[in-house]
C-alpha atoms as a PDB file:
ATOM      1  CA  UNK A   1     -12.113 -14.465  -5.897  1.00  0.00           C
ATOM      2  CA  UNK A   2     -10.758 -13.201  -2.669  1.00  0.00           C
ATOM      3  CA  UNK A   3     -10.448  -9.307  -3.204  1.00  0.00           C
ATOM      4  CA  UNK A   4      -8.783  -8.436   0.088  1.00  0.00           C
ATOM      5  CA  UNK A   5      -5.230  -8.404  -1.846  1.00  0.00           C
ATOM      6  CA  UNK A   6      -6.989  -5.887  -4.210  1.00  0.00           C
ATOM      7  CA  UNK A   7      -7.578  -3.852  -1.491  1.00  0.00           C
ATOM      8  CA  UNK A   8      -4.591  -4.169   0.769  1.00  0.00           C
ATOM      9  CA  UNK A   9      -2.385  -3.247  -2.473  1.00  0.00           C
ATOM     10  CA  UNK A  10      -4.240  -0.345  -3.811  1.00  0.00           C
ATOM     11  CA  UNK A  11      -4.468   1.229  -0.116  1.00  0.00           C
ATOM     12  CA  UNK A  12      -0.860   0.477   0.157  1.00  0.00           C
ATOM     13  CA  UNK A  13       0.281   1.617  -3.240  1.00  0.00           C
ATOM     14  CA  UNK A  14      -1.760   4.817  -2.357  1.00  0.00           C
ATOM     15  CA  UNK A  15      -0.196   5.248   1.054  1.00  0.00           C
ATOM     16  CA  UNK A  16       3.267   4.857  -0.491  1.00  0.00           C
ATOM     17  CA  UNK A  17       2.525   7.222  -3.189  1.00  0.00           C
ATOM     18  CA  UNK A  18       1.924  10.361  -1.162  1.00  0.00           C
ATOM     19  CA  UNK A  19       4.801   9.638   1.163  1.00  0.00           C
ATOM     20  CA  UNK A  20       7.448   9.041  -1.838  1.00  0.00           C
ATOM     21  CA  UNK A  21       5.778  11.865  -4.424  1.00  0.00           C
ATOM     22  CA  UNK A  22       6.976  14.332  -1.793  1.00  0.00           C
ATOM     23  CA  UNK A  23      10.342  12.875  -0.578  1.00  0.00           C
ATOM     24  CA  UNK A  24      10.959  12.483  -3.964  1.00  0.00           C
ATOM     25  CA  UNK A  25      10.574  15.689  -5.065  1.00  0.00           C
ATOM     26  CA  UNK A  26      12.264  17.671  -1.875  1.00  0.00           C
ATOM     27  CA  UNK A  27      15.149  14.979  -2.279  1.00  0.00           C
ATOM     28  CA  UNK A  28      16.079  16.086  -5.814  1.00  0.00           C
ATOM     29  CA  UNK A  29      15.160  19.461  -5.129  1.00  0.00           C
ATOM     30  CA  UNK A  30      17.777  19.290  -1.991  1.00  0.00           C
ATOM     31  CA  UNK A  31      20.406  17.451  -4.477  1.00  0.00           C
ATOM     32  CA  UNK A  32      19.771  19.961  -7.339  1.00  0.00           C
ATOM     33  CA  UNK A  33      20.800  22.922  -5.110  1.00  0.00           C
ATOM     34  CA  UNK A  34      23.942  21.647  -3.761  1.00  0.00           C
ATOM     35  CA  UNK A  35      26.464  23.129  -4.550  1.00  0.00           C
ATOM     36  CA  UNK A  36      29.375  20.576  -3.797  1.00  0.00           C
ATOM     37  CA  UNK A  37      29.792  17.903  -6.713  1.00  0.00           C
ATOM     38  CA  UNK A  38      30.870  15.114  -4.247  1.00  0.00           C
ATOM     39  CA  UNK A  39      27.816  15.762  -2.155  1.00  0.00           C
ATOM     40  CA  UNK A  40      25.589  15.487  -5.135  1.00  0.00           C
ATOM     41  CA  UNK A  41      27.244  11.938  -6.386  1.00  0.00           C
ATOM     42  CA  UNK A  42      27.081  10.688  -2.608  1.00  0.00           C
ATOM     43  CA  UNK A  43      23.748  11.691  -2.280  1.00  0.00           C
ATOM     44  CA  UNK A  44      22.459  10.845  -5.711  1.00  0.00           C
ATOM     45  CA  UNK A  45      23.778   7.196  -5.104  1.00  0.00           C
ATOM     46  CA  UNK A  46      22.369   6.662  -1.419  1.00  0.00           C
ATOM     47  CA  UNK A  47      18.471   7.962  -3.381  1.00  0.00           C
ATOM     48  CA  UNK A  48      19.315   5.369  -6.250  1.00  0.00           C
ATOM     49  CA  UNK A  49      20.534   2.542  -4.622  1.00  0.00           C
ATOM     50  CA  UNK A  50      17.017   0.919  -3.807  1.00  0.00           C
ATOM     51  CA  UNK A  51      16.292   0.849  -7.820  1.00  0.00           C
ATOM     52  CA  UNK A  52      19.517  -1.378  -8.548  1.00  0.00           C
ATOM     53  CA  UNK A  53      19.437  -3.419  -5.330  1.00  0.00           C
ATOM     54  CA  UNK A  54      17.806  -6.689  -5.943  1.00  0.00           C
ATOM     55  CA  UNK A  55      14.500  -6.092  -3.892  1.00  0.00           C
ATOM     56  CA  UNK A  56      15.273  -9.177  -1.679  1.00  0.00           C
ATOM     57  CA  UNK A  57      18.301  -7.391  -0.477  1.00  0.00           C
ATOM     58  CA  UNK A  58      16.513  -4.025   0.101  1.00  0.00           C
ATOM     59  CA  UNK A  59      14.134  -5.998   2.143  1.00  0.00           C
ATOM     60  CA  UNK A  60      16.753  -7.736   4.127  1.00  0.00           C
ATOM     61  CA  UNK A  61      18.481  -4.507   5.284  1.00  0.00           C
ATOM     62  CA  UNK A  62      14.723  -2.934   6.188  1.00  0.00           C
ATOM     63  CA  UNK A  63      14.140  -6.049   8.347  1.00  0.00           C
ATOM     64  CA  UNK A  64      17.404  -5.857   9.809  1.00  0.00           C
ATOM     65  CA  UNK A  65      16.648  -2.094  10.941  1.00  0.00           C
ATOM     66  CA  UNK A  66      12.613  -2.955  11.829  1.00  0.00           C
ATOM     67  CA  UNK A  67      13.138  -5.959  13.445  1.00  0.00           C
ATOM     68  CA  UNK A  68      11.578  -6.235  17.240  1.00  0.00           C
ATOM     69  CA  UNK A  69      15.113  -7.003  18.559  1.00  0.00           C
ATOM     70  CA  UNK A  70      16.698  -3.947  16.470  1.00  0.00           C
ATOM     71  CA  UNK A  71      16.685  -0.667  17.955  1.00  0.00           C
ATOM     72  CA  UNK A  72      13.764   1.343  15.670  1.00  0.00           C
ATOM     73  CA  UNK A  73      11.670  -1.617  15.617  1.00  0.00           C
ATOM     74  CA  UNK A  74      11.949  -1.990  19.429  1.00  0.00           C
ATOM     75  CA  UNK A  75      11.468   1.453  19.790  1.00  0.00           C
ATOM     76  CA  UNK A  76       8.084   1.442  17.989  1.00  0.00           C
ATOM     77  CA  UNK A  77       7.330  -1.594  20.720  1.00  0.00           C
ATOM     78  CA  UNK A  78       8.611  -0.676  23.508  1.00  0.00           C
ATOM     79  CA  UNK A  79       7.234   2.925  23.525  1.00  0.00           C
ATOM     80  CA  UNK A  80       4.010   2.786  20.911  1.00  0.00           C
ATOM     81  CA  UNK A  81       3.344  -0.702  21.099  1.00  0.00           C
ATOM     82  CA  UNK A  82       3.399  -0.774  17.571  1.00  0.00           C
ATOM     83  CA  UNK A  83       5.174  -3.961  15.594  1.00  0.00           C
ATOM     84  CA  UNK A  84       6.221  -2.782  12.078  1.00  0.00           C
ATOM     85  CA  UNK A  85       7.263  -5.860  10.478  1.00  0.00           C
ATOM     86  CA  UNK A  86       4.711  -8.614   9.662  1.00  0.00           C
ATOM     87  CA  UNK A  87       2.277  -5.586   9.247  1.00  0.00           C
ATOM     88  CA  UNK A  88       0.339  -3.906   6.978  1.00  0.00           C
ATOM     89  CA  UNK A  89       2.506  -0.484   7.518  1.00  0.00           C
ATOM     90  CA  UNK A  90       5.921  -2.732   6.513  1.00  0.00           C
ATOM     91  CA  UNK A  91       4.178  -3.430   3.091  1.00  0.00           C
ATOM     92  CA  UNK A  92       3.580   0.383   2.932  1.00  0.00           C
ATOM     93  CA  UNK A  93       7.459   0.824   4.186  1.00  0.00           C
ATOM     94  CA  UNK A  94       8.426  -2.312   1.467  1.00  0.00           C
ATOM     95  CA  UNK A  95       6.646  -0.083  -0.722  1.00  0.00           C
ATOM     96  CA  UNK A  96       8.028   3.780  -0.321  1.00  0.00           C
ATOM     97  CA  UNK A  97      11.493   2.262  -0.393  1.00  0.00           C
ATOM     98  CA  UNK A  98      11.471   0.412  -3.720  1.00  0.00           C
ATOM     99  CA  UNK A  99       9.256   3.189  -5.366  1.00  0.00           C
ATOM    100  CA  UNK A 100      11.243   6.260  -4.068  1.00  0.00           C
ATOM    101  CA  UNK A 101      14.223   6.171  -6.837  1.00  0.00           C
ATOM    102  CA  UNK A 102      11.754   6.408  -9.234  1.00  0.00           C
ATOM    103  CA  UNK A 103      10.164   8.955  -8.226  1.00  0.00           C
ATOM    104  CA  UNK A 104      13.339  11.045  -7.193  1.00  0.00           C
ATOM    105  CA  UNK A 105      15.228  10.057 -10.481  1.00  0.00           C
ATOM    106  CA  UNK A 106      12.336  11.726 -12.742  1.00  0.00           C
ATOM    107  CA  UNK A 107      11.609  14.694 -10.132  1.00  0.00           C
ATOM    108  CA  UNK A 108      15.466  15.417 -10.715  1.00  0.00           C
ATOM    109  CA  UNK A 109      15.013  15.034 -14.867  1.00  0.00           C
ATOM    110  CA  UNK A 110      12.219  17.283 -14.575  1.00  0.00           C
ATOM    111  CA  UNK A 111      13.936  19.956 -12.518  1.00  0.00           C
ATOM    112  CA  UNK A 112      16.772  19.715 -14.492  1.00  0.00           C
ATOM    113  CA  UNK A 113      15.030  20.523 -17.990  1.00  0.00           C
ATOM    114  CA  UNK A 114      13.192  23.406 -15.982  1.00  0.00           C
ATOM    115  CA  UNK A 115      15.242  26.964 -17.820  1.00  0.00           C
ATOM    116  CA  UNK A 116      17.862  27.892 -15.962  1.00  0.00           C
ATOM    117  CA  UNK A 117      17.214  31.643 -16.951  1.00  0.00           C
ATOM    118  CA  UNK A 118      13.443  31.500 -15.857  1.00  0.00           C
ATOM    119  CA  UNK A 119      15.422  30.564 -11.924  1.00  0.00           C
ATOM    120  CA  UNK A 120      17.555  33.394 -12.352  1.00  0.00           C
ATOM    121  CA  UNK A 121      14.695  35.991 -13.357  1.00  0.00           C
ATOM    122  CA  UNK A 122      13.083  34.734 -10.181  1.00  0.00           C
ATOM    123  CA  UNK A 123      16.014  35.651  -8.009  1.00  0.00           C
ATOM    124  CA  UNK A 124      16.991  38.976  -9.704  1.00  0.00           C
ATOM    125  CA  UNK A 125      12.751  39.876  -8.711  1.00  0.00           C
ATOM    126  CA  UNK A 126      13.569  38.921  -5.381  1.00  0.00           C
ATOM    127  CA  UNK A 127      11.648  35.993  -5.280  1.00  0.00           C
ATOM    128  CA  UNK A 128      12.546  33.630  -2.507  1.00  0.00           C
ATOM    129  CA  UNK A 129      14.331  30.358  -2.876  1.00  0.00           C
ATOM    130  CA  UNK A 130      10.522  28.466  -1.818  1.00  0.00           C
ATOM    131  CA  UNK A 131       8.406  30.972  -4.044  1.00  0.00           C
ATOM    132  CA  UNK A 132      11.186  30.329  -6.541  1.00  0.00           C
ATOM    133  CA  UNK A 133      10.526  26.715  -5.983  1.00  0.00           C
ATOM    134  CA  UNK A 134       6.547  26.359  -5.986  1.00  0.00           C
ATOM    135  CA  UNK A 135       6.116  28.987  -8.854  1.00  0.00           C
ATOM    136  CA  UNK A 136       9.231  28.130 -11.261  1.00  0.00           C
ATOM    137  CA  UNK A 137      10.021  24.605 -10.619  1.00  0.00           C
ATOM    138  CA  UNK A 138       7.036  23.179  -9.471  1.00  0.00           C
ATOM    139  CA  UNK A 139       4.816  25.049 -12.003  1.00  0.00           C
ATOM    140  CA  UNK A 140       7.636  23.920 -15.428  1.00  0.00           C
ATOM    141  CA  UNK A 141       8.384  20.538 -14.311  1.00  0.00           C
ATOM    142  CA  UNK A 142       4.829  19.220 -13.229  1.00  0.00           C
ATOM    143  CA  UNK A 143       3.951  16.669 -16.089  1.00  0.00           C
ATOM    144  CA  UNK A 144       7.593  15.004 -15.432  1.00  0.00           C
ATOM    145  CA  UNK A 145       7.278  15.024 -11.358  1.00  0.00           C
ATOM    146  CA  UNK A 146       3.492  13.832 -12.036  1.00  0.00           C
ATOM    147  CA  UNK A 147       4.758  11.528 -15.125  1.00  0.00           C
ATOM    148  CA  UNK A 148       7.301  10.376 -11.857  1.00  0.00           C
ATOM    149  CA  UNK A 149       4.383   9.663  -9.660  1.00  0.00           C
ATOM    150  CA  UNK A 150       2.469   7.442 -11.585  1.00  0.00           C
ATOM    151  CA  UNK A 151       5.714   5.152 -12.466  1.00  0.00           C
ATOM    152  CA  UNK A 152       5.968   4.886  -8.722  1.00  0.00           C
ATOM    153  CA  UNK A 153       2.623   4.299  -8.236  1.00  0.00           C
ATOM    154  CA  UNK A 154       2.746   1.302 -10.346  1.00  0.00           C
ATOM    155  CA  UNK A 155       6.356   0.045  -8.910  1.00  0.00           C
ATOM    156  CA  UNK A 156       4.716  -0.176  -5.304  1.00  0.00           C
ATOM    157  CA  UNK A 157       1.599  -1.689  -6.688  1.00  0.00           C
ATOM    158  CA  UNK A 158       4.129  -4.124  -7.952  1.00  0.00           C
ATOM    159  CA  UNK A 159       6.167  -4.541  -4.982  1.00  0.00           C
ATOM    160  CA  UNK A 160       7.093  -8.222  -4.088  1.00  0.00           C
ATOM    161  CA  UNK A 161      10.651  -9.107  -2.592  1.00  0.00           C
ATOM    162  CA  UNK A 162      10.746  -6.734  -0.121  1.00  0.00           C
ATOM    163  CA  UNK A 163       7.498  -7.122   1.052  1.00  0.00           C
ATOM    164  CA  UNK A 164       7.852 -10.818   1.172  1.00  0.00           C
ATOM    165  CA  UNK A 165      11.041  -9.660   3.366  1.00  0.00           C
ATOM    166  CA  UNK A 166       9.175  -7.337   6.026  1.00  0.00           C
ATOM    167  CA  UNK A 167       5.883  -8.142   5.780  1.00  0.00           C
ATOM    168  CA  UNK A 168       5.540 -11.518   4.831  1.00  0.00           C
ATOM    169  CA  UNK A 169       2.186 -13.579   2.937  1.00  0.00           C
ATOM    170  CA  UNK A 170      -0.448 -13.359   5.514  1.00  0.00           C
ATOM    171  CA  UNK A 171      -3.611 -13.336   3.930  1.00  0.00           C
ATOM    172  CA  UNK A 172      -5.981 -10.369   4.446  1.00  0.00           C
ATOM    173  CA  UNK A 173      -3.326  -8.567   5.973  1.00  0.00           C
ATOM    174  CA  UNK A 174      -0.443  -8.296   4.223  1.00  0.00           C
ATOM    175  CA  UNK A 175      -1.545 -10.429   1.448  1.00  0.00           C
ATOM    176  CA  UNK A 176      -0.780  -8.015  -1.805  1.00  0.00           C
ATOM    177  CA  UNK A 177      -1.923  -8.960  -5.515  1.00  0.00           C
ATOM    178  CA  UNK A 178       2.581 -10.487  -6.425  1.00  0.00           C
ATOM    179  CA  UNK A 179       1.462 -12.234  -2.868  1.00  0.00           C
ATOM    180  CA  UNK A 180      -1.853 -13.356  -4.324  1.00  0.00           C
ATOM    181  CA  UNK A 181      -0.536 -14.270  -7.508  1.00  0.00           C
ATOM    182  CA  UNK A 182       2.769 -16.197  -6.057  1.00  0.00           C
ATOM    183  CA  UNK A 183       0.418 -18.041  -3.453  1.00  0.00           C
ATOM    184  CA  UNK A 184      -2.119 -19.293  -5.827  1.00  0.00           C
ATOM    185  CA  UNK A 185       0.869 -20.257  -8.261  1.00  0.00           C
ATOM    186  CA  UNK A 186       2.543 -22.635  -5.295  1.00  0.00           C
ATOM    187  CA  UNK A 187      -0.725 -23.872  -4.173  1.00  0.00           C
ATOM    188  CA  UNK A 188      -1.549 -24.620  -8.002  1.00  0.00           C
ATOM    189  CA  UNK A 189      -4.349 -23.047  -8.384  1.00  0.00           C
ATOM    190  CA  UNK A 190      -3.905 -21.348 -11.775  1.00  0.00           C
ATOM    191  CA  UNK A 191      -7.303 -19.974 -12.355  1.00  0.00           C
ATOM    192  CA  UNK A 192      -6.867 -17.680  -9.138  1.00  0.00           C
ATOM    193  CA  UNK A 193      -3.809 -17.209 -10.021  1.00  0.00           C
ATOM    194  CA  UNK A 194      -4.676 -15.802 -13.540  1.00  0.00           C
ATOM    195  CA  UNK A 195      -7.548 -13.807 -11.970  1.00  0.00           C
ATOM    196  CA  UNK A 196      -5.195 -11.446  -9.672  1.00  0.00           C
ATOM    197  CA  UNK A 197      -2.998 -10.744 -12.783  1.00  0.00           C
ATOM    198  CA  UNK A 198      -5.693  -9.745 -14.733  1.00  0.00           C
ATOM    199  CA  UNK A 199      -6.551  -7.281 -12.553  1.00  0.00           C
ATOM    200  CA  UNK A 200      -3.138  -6.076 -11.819  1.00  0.00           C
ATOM    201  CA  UNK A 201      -2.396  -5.984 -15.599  1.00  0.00           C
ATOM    202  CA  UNK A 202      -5.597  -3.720 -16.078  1.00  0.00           C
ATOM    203  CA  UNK A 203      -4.647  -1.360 -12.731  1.00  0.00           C
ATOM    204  CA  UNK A 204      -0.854  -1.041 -14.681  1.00  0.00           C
ATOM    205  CA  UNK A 205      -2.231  -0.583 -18.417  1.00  0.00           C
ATOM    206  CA  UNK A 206      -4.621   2.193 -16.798  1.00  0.00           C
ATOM    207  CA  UNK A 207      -1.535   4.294 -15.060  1.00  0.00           C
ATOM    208  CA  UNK A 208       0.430   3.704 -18.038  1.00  0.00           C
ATOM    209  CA  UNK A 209      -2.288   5.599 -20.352  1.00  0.00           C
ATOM    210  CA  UNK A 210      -2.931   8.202 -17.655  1.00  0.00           C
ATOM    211  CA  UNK A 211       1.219   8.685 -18.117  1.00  0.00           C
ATOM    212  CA  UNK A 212       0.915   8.968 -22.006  1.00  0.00           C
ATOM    213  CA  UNK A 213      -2.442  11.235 -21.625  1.00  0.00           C
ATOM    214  CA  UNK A 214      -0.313  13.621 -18.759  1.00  0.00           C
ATOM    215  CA  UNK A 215       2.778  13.839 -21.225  1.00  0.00           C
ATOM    216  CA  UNK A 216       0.934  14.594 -24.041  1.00  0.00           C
ATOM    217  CA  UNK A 217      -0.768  17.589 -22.371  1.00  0.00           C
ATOM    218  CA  UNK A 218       2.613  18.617 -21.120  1.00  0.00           C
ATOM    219  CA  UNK A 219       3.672  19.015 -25.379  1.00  0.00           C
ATOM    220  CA  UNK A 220       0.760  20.908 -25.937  1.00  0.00           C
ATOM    221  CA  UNK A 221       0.803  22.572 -23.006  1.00  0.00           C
ATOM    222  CA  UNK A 222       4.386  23.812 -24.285  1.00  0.00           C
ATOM    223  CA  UNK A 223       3.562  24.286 -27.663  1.00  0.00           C
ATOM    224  CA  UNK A 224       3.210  20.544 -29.685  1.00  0.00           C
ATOM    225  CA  UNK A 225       0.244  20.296 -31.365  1.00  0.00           C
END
C-alpha cells in the first residue's frame, strides 16, 4: 500500500488544526462580546456558512479567489513565487475552511455555558478583558473548545470536495486518504481501496474516543462521578 496519502492527510489535518483551533476560538470569542445583535447574526452566518455549503461549492469560491489569474493567487506568484492551488498548502487551505465552523460553533457553545457571574467577578477584581479571557473562559470552557478541536480534526482529515476543487488528485502530493480511496474506487481496485478506509476508519474511531475520554473528565472534573 502506498502510504504517502497517510502522510499528506495527517500532516495536513495537523496543519489545519492549529490554524482553525485558534481562529475558532478568537472568532467566537470576538462574536460573543459584541454587543450589537445584527453584528452577531451577520457574523455568526459568514463563520457558519462553510458547514452548510456543499463542499464542492466552498471549493469553487476558494479557487475562484486562489486562482493564478485572480488577484491573491497572483499575488502569491507574482511576488513569492508561490502557486497555492494544485498544492499541498490548498489541501491545508481546503482543509481550515471546511473544519473552521466546527470548531467556532463548539468554541461559541462552550463560552456560552461558561457562568456569566464568574465574568463579572473577574471584572469587578479588575481583571482585564484578556486575563478575563485566558483565566475564566479559557480555563471553564476547555473540554468543549478541546471536544471542538478534535471534531475538526477529524472533518479536515475527512476533507474531499474542496480539496478535489483547489488542490486536485495528484498522487504524493496532494493525494489525501477520500483521494486515495475515490482513486482506487474509479480505477477498480477495491482491495486498495478498502485498505485506505481502514485506516481512516481507525484514525476517526481513535479521535472519537479521545472526545468521549476528554468529556468525561470534563463531568468529573465538574463534579460527575
Amino acid at each position: 500500500m502506498d502510504w504517502s496519502p497517510v502522510l499528506i492527510s495527517m500532516k495536513t489535518a495537523g496543519c489545519s488544526i492549529a490554524i482553525a483551533f485558534f481562529l475558532g476560538i478568537l472568532a467566537a470569542w470576538a462574536v460573543k462580546c459584541m454587543e450589537h445583535p445584527w453584528g452577531k447574526i451577520i457574523c455568526d452566518g459568514i463563520f457558519t456558512l462553510p458547514l452548510v455549503l456543499p463542499p464542492t461549492v466552498a471549493g469553487f469560491f476558494l479557487l475562484y479567489l486562489l486562482g493564478v489569474k485572480r488577484p491573491i493567487g497572483r499575488f502569491f506568484l507574482d511576488y513569492f513565487g508561490v502557486k497555492i492551488v494544485f498544492s499541498w498548502w490548498a489541501t491545508v487551505i481546503a482543509a481550515v475552511v471546511m473544519s473552521f465552523p466546527l470548531m467556532y460553533r463548539s468554541a461559541r457553545g462552550a463560552f456560552e455555558q461558561v457562568d456569566q457571574d464568574l465574568v463579572n467577578a473577574a471584572r469587578t477584581l479588575g481583571m482585564s478583558e484578556w486575563a478575563i479571557f485566558w483565566k475564566v473562559l479559557f480555563a471553564n470552557a476547555a473540554p468543549g473548545l478541546f471536544g471542538g478541536g478534535i471534531l475538526a480534526f477529524a472533518r479536515g482529515l475527512g476533507e474531499f470536495g474542496a480539496t478535489a476543487m483547489i488542490a486536485g488528485n495528484i498522487a504524493g502530493k496532494t493525494r489525501t486518504l477520500p483521494m486515495a480511496v475515490y482513486s482506487e474506487v474509479a480505477a477498480g481496485n477495491m482491495d486498495k481501496a478498502w485498505q485506505y478506509v481502514a485506516v481512516i476508519g481507525a484514525i476517526a474511531f481513535f479521535m472519537v474516543t479521545v472526545m468521549n475520554l476528554a468529556a468525561i473528565a470534563g463531568e468529573r472534573k465538574n463534579g460527575w462521578k
